[in-house]
N, C-alpha and C. Protein backbone atom coordinates (compact mmCIF):
# COMPACT_ATOMS: atom_id res chain seq x y z
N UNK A 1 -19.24 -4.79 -16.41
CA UNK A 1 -19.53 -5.70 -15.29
C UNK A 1 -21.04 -5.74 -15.07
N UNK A 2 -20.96 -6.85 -14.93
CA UNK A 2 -22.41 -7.23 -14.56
C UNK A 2 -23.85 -6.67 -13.42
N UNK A 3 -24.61 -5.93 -12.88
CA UNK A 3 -25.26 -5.77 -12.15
C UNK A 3 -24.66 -6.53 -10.70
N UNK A 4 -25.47 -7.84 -10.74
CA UNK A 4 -24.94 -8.92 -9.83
C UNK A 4 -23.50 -8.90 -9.18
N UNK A 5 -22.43 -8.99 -9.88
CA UNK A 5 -21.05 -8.73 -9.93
C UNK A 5 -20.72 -7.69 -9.35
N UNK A 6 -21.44 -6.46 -9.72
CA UNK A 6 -21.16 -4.92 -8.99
C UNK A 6 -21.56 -5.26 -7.79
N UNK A 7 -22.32 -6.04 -7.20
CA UNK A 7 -23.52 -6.01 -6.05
C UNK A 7 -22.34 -6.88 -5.20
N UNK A 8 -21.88 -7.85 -5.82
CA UNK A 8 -20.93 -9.08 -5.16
C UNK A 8 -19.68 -8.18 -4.79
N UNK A 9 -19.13 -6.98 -5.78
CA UNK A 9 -18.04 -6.07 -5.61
C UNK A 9 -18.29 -5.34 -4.32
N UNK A 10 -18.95 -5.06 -4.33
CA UNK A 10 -19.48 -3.76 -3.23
C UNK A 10 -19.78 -4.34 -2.25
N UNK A 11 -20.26 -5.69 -1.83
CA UNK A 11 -20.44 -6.08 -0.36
C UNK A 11 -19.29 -6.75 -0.11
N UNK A 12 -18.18 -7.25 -1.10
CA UNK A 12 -17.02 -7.60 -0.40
C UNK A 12 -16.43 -6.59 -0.08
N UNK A 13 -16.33 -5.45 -1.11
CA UNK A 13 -15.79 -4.35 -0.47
C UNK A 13 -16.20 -3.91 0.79
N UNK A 14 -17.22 -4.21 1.56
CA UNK A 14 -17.34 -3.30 3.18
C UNK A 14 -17.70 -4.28 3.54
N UNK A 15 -17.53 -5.79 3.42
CA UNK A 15 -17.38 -7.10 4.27
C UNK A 15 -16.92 -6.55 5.82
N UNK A 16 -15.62 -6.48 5.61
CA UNK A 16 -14.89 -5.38 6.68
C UNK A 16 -15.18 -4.49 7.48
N UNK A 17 -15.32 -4.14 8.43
CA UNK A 17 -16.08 -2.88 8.54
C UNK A 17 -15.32 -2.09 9.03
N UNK A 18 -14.74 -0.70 8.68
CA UNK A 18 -13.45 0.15 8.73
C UNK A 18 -13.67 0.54 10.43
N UNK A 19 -12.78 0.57 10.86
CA UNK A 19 -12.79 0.96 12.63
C UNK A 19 -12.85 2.45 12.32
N UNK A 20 -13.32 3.00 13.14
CA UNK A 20 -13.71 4.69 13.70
C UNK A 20 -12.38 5.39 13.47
N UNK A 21 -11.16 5.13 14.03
CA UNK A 21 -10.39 5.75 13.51
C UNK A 21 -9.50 5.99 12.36
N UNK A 22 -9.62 4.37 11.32
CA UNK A 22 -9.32 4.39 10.30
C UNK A 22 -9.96 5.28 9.12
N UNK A 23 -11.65 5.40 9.31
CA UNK A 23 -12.55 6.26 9.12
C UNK A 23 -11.92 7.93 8.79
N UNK A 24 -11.65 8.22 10.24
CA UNK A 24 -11.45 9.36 10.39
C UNK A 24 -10.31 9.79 9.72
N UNK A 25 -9.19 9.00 9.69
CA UNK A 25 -7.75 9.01 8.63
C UNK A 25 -8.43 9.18 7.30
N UNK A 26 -9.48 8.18 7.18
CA UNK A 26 -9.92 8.41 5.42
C UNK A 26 -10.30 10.06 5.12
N UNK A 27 -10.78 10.26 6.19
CA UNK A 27 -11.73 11.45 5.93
C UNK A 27 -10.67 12.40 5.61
N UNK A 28 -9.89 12.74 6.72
CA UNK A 28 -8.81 13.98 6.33
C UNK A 28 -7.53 13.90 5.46
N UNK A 29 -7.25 12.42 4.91
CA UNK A 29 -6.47 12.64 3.81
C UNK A 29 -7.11 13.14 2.91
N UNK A 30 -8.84 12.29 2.72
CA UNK A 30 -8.88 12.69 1.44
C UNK A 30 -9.57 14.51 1.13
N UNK A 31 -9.63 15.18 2.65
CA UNK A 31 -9.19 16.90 2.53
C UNK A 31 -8.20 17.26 2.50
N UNK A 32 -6.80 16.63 2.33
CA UNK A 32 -5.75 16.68 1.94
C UNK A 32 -5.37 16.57 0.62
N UNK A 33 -6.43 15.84 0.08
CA UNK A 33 -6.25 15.82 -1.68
C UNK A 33 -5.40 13.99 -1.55
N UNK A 34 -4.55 13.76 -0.44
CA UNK A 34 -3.92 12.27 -0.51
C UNK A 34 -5.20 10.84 -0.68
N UNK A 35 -5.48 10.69 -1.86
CA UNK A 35 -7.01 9.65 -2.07
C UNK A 35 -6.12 8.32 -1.27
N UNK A 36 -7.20 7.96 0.20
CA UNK A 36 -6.58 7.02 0.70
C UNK A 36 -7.08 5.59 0.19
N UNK A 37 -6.79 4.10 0.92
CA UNK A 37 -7.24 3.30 0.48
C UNK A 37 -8.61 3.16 0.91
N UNK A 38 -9.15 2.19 0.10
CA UNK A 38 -10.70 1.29 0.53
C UNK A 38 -10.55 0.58 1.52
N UNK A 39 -11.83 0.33 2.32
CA UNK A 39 -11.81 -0.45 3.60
C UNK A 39 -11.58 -2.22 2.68
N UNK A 40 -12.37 -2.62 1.36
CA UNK A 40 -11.69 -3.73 1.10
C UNK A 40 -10.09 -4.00 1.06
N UNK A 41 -9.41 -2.50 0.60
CA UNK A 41 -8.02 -2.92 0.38
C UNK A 41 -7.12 -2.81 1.50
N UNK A 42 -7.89 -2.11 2.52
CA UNK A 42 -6.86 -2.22 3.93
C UNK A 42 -7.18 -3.51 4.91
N UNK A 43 -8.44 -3.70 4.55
CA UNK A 43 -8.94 -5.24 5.21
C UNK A 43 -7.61 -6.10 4.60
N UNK A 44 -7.50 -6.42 3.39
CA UNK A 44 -6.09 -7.02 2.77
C UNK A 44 -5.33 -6.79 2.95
N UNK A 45 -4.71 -5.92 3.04
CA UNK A 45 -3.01 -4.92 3.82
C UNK A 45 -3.32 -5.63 5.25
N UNK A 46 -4.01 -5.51 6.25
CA UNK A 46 -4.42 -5.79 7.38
C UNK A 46 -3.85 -7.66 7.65
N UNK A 47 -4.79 -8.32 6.38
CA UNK A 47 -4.33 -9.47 6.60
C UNK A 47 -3.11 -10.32 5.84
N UNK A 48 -2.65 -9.22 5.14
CA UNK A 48 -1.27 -9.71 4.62
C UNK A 48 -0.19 -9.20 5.67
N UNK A 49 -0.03 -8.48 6.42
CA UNK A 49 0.40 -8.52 7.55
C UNK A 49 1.10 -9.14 8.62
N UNK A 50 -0.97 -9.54 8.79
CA UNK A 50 -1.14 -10.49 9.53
C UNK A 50 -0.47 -12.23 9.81
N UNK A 51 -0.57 -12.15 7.94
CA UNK A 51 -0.18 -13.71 7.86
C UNK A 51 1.27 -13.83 7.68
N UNK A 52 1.90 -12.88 7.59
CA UNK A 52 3.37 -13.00 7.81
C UNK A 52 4.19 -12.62 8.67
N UNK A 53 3.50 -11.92 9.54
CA UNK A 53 3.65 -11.84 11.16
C UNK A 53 4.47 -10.74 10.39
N UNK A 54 4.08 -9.81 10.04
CA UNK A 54 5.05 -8.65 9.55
C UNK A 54 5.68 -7.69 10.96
N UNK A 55 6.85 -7.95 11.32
CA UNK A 55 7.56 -6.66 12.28
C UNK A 55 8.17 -5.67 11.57
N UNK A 56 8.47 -5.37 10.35
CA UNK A 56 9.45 -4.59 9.71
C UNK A 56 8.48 -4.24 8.27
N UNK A 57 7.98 -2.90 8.42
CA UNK A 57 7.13 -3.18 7.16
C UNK A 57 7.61 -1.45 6.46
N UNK A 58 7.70 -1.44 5.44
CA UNK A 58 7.97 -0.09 4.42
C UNK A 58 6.53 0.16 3.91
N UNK A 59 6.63 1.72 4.31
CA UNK A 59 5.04 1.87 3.25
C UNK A 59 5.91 3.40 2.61
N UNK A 60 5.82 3.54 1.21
CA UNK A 60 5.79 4.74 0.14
C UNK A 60 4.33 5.15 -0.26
N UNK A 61 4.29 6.60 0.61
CA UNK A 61 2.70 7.19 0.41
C UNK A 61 1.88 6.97 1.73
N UNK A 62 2.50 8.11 3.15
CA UNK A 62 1.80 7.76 3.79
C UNK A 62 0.05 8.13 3.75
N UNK A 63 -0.13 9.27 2.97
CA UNK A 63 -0.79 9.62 2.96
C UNK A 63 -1.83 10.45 4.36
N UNK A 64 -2.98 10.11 4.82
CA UNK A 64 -3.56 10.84 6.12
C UNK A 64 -3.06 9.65 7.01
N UNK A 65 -2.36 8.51 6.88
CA UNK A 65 -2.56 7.72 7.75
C UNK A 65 -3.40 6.34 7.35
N UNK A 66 -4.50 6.66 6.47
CA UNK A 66 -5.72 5.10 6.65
C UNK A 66 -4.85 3.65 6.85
N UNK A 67 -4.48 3.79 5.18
CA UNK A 67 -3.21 2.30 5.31
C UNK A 67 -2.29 2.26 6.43
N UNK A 68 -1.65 2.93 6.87
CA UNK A 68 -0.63 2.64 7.35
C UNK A 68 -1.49 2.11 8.91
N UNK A 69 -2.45 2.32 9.22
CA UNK A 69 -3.37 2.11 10.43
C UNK A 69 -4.20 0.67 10.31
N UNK A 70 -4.13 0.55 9.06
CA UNK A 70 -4.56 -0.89 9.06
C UNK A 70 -3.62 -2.31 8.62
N UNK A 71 -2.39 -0.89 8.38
CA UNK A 71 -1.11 -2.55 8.80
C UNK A 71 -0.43 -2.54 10.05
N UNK A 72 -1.03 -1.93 10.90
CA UNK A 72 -0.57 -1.71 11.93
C UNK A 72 -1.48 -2.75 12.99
N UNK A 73 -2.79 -2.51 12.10
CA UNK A 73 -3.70 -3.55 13.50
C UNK A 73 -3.06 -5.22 12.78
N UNK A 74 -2.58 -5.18 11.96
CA UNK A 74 -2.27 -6.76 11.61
C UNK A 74 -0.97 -7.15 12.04
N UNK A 75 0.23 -6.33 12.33
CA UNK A 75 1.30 -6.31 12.61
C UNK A 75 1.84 -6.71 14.63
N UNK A 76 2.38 -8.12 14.26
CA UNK A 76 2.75 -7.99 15.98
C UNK A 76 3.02 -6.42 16.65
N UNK A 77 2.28 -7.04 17.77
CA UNK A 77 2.58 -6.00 18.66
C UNK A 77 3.83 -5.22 18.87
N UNK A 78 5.11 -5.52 18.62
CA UNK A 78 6.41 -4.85 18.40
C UNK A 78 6.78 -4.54 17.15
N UNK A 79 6.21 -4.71 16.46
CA UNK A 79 6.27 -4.29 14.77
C UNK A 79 6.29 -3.04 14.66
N UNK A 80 6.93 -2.50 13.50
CA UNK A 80 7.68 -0.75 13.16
C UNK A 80 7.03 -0.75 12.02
N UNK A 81 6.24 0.15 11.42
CA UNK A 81 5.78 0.77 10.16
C UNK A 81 7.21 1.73 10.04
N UNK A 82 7.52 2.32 9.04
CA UNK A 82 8.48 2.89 8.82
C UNK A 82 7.41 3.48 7.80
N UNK A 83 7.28 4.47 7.33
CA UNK A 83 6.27 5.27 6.27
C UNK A 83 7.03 6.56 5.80
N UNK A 84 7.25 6.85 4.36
CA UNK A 84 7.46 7.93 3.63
C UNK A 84 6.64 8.26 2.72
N UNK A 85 6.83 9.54 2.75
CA UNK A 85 5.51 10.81 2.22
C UNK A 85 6.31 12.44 1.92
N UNK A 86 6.84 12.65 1.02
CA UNK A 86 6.60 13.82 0.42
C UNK A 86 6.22 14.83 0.97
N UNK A 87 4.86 15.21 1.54
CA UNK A 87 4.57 15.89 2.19
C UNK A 87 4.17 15.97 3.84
N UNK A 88 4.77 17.07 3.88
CA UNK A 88 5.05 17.12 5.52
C UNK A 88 3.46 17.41 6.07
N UNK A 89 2.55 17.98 5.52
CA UNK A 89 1.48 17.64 5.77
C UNK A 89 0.62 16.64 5.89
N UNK A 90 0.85 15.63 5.00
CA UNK A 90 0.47 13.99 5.11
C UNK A 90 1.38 13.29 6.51
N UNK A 91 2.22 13.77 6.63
CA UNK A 91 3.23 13.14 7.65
C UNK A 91 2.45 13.83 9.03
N UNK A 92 2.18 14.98 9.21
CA UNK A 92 1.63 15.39 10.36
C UNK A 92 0.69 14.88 10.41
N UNK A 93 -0.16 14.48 9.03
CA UNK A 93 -1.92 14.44 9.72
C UNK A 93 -1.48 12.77 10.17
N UNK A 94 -0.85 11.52 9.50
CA UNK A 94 -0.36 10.59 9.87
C UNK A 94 -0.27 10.41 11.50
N UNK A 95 0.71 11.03 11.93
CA UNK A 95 1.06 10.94 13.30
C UNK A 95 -0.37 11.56 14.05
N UNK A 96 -0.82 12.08 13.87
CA UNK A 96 -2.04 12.68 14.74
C UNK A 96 -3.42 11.23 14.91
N UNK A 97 -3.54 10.59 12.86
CA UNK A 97 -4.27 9.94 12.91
C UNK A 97 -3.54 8.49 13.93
N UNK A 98 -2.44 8.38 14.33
CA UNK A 98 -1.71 7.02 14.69
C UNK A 98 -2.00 7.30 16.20
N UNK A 99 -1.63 8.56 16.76
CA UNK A 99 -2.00 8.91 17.57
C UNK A 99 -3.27 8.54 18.69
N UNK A 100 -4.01 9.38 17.81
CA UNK A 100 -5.72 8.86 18.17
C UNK A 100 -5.88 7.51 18.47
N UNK A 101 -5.39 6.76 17.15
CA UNK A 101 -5.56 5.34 18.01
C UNK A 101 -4.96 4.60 18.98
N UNK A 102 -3.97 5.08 19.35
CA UNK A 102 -3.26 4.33 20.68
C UNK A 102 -2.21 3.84 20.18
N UNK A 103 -1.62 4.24 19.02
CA UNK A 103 -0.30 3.14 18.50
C UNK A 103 0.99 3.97 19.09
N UNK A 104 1.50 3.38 20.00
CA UNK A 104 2.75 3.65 20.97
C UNK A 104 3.84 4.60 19.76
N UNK A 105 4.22 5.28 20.00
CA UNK A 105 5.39 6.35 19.02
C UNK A 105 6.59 5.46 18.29
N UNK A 106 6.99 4.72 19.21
CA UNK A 106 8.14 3.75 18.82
C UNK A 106 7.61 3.04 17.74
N UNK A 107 6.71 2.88 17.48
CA UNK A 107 5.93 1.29 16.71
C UNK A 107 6.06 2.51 15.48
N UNK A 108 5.86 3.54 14.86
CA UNK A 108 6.26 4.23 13.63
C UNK A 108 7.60 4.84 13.58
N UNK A 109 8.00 5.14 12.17
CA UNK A 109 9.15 5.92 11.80
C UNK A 109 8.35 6.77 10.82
N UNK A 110 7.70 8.42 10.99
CA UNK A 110 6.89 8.47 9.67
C UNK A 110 8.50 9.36 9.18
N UNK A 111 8.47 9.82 7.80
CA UNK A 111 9.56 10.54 7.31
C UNK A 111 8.90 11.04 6.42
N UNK A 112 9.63 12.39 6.10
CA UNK A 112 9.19 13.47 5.06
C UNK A 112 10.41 13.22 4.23
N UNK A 113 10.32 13.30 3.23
CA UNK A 113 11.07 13.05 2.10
C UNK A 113 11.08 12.60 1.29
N UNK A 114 11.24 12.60 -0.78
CA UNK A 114 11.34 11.67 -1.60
C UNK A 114 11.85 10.49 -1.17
N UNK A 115 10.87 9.70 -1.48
CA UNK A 115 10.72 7.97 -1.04
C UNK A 115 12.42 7.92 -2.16
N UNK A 116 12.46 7.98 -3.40
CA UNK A 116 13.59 7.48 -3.81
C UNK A 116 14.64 8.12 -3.88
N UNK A 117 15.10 9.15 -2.32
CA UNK A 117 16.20 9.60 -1.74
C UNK A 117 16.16 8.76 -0.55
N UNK A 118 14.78 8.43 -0.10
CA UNK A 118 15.05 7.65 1.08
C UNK A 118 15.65 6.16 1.36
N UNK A 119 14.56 5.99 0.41
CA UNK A 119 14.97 4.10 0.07
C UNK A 119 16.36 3.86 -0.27
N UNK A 120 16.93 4.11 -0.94
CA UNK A 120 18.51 3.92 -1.01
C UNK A 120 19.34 3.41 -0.38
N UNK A 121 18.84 4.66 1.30
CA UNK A 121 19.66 4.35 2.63
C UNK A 121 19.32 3.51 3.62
N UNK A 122 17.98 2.54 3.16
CA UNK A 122 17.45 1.15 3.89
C UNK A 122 17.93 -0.16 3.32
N UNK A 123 18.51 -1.01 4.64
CA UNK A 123 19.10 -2.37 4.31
C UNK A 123 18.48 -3.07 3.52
N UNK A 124 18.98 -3.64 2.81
CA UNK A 124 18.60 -4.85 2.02
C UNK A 124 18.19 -6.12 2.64
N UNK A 125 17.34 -6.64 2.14
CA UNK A 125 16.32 -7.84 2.43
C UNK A 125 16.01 -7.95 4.10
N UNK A 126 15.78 -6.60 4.59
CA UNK A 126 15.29 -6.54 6.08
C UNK A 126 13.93 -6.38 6.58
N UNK A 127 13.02 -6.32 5.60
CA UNK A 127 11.87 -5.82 5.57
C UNK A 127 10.61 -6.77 5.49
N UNK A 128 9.56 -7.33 6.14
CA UNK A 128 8.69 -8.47 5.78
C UNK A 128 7.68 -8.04 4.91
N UNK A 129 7.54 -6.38 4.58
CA UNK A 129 6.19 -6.24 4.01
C UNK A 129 6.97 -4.78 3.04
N UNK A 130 6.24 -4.63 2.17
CA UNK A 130 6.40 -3.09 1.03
C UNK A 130 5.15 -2.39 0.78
N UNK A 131 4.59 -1.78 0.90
CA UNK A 131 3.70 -1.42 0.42
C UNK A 131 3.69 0.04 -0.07
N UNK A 132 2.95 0.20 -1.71
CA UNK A 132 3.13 1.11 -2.21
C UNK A 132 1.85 1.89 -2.97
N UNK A 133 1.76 2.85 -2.50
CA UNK A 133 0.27 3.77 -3.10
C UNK A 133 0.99 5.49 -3.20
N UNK A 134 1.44 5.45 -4.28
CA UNK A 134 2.06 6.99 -4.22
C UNK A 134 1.94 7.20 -5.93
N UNK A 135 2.96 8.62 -6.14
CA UNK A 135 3.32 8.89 -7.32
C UNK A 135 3.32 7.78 -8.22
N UNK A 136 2.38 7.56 -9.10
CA UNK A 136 2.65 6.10 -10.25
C UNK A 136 3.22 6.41 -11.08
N UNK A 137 3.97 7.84 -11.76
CA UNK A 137 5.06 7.68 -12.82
C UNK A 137 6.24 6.81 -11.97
N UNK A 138 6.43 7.43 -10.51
CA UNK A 138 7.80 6.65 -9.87
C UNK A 138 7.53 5.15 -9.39
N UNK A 139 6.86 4.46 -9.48
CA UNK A 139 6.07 3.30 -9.39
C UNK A 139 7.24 1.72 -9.68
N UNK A 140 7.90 2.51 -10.78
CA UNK A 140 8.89 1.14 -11.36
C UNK A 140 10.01 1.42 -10.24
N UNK A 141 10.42 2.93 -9.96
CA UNK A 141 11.87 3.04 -9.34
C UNK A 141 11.61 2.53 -7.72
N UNK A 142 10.23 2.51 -7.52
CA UNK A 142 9.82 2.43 -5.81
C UNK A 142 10.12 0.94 -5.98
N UNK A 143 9.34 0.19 -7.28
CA UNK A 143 9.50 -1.66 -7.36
C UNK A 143 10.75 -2.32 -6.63
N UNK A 144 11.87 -1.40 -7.69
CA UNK A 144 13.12 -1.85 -7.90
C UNK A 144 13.54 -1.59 -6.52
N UNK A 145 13.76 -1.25 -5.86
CA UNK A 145 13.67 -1.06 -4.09
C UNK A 145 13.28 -1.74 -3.62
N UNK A 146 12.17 -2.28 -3.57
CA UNK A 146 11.44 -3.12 -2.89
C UNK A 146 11.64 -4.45 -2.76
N UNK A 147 11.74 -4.66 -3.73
CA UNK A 147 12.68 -6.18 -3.83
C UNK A 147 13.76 -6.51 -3.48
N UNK A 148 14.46 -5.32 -3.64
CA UNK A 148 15.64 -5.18 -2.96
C UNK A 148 15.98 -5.75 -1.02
N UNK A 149 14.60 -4.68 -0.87
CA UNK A 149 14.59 -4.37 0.85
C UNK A 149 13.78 -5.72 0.95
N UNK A 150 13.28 -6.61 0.44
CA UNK A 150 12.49 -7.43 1.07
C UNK A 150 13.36 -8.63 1.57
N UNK A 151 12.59 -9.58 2.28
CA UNK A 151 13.95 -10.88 2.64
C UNK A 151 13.00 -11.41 2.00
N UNK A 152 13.79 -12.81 1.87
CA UNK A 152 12.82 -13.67 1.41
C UNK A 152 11.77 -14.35 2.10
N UNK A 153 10.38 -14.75 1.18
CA UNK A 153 8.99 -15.03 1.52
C UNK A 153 8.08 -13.54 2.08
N UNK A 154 9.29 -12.31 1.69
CA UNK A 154 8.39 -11.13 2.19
C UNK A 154 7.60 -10.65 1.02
N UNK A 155 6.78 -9.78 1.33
CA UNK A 155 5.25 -9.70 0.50
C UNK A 155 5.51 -8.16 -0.13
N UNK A 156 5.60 -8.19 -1.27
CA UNK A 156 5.70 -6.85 -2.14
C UNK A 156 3.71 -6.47 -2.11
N UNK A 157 3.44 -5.45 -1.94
CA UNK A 157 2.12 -4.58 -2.40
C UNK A 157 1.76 -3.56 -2.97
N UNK A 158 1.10 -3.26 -4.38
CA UNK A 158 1.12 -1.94 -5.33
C UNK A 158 -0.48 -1.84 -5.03
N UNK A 159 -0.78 -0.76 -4.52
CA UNK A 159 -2.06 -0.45 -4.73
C UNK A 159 -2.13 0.24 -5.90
N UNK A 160 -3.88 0.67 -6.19
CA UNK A 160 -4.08 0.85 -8.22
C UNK A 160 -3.52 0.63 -9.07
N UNK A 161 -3.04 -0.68 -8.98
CA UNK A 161 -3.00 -1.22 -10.31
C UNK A 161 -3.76 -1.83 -11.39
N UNK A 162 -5.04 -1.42 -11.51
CA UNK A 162 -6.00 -1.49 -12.21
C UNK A 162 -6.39 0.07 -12.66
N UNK A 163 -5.63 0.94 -11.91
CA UNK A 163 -6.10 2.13 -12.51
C UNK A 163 -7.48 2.89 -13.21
N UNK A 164 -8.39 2.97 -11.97
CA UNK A 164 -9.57 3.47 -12.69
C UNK A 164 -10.13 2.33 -14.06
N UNK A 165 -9.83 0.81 -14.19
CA UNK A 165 -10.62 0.35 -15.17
C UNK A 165 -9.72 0.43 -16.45
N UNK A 166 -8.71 1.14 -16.55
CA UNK A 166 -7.91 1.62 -17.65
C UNK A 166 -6.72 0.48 -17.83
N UNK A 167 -6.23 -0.16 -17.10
CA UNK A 167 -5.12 -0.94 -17.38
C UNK A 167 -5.72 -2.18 -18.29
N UNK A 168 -6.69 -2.35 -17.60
CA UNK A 168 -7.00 -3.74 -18.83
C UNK A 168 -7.86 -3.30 -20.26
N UNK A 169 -8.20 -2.36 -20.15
CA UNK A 169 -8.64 -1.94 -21.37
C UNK A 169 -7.42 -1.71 -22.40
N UNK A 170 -6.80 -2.67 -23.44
CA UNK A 170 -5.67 -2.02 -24.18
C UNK A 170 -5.87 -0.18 -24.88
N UNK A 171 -6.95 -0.29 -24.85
CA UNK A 171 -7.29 0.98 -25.93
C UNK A 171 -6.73 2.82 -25.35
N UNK A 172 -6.44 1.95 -23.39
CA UNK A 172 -5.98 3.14 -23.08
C UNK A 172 -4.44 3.38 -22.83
N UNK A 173 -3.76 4.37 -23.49
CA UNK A 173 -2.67 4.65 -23.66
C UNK A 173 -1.86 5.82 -23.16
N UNK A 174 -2.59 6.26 -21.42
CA UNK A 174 -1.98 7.27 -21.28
C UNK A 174 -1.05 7.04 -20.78
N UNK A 175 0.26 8.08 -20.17
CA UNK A 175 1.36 7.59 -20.02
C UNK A 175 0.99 7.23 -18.30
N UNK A 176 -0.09 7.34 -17.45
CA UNK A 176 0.55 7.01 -16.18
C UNK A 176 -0.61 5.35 -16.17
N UNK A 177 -1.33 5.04 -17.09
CA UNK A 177 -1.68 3.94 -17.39
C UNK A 177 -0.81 2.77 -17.74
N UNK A 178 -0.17 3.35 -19.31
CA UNK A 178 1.15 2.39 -19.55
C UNK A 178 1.61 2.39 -18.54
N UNK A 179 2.38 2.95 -17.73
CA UNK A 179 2.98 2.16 -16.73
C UNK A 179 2.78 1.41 -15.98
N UNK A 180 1.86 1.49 -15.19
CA UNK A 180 1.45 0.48 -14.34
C UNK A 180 1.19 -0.82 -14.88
N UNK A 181 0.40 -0.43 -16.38
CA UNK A 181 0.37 -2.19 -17.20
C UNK A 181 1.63 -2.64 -17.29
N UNK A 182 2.75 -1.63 -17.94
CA UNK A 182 4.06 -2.47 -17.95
C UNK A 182 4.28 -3.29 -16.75
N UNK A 183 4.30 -2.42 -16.00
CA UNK A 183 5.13 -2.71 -14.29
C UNK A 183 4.50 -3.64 -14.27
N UNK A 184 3.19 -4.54 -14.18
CA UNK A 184 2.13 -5.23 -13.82
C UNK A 184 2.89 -6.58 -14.42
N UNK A 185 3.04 -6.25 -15.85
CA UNK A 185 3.91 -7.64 -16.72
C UNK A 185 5.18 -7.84 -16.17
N UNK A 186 6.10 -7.00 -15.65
CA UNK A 186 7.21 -7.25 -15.22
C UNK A 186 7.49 -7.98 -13.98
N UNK A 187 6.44 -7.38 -12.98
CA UNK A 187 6.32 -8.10 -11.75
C UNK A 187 5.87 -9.46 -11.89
N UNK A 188 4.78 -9.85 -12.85
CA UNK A 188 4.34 -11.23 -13.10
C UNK A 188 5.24 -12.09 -14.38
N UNK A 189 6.59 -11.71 -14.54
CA UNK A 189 7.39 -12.04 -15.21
C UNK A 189 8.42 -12.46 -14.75
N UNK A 190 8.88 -11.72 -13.31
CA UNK A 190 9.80 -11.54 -12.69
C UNK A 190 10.00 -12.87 -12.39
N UNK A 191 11.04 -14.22 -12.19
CA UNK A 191 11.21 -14.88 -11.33
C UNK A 191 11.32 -15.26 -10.38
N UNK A 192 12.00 -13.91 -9.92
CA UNK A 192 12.37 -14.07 -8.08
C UNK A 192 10.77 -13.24 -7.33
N UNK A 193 9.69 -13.64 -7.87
CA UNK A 193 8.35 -13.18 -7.26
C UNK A 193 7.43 -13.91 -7.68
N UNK A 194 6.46 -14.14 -6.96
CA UNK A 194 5.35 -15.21 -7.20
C UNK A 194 4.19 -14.19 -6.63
N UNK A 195 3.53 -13.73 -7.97
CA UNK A 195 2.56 -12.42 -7.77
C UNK A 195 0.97 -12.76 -8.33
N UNK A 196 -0.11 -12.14 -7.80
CA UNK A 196 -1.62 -12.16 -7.87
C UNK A 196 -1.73 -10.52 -7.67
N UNK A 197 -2.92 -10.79 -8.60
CA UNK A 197 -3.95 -9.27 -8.67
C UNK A 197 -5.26 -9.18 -7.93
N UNK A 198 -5.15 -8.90 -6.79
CA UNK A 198 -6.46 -8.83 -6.20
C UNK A 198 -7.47 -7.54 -6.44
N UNK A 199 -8.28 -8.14 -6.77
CA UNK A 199 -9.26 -7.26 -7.75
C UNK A 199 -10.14 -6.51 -6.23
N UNK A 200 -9.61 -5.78 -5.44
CA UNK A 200 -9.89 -5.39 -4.08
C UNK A 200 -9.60 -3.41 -4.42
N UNK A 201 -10.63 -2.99 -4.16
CA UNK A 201 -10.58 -1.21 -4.53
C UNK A 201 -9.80 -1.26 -6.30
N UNK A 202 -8.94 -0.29 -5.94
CA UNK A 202 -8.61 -0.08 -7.56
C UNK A 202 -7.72 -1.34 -8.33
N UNK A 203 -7.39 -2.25 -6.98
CA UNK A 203 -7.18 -3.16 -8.11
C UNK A 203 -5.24 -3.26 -7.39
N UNK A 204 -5.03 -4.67 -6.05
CA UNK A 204 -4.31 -4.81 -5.26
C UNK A 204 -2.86 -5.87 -5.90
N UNK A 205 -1.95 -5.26 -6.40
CA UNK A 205 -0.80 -6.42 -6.94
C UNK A 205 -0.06 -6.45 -5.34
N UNK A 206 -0.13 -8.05 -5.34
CA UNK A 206 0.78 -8.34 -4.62
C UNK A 206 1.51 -9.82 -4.51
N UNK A 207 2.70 -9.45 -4.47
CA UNK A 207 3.92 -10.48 -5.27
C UNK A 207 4.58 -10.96 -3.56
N UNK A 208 4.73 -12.17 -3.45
CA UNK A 208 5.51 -12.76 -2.10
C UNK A 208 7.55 -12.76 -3.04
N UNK A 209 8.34 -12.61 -2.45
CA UNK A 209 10.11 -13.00 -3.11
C UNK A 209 9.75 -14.14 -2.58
N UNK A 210 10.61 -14.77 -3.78
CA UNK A 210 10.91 -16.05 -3.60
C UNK A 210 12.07 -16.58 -2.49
């Protein structure tokens, strides 16, 4: 990439300017080891949200909280994040970071548990939004869910799917690379989804159901 291009990357990336407490979520996931999103890619989570008036939204990977705090400022005011996370430590620091900001208790569901023990036991096509930043070997089994739970015109979201620069390079062949390239062709293959790659942090797939 070009000089210029990097320069054009980097000021869209903090176009946005991350609120104080989203900040502070970044900070202690990522002393949690949970690498949260970019202020470009939650500015986008924020306004995909937004534009679908999301009340019912799934996130896999809550991580410290960042994302899930910036689909929350885009989400009507009676809107439910529902968020699963693996670790009960990401789930605590979550609620503390949701906390801080004033988001009423009712408006989350966080849950500790494998996302694909959880997902199973959520209705089908009830959901306006998906969003997914977790484990990328489980990446295809979280998909196949998602589509499931979405209704229609709701908005599927994979964060890193560009993977560190590695997905479009063919030459790289590791196994948590291949996947995401597969998954990447399948979703933009899929019929019942009408999907774009927003080239936003590591690189934002997100597919509307038809």
């Amino acid at each position: 990439m070009s000089a210029p291009r990097l320069a054009s990357w980097a000021y869209a990336e903090e176009f946005v300017p991350e609120p104080g407490v989203a900040d502070a979520a970044r900070r202690h996931g990522s002393e949690l080891g949970a690498v949260p999103v970019g202020t470009g890619t939650g500015a986008a989570l924020r306004m995909l949200a937004a534009t679908g008036a999301s009340r019912s939204v799934v996130e896999v990977g809550t991580g410290g909280g960042t994302s899930g705090l910036w689909l929350l400022s885009g989400m009507p005011a009676d809107g439910v994040l529902t968020t699963i996370d693996v670790e009960a430590e990401h789930s605590r620091a979550a609620k503390a970071a949701y906390a801080a900001a004033g988001v009423a208790h009712q408006r989350t569901r966080v849950i500790t548990g494998a996302a694909l023990d959880v997902l199973p036991r959520m209705t089908d096509g009830a959901y306006d939004l998906v969003f997914i930043d977790a484990d990328k070997s489980n990446y295809p089994g979280y998909v196949a869910h998602a589509v499931r739970l979405l209704r229609s015109g709701g908005v599927l979201a994979l964060d890193n799917m560009l993977w560190h620069d590695k997905v479009a390079d063919p030459a790289n062949r590791d196994e948590q690379t291949s996947i995401l390239r597969e998954l990447g062709k399948q979703i933009r293959d899929d019929e019942r989804l009408l999907p774009a790659m927003l080239p936003v942090g590591d690189g934002l797939l997100v597919a509307v159901k038809r």
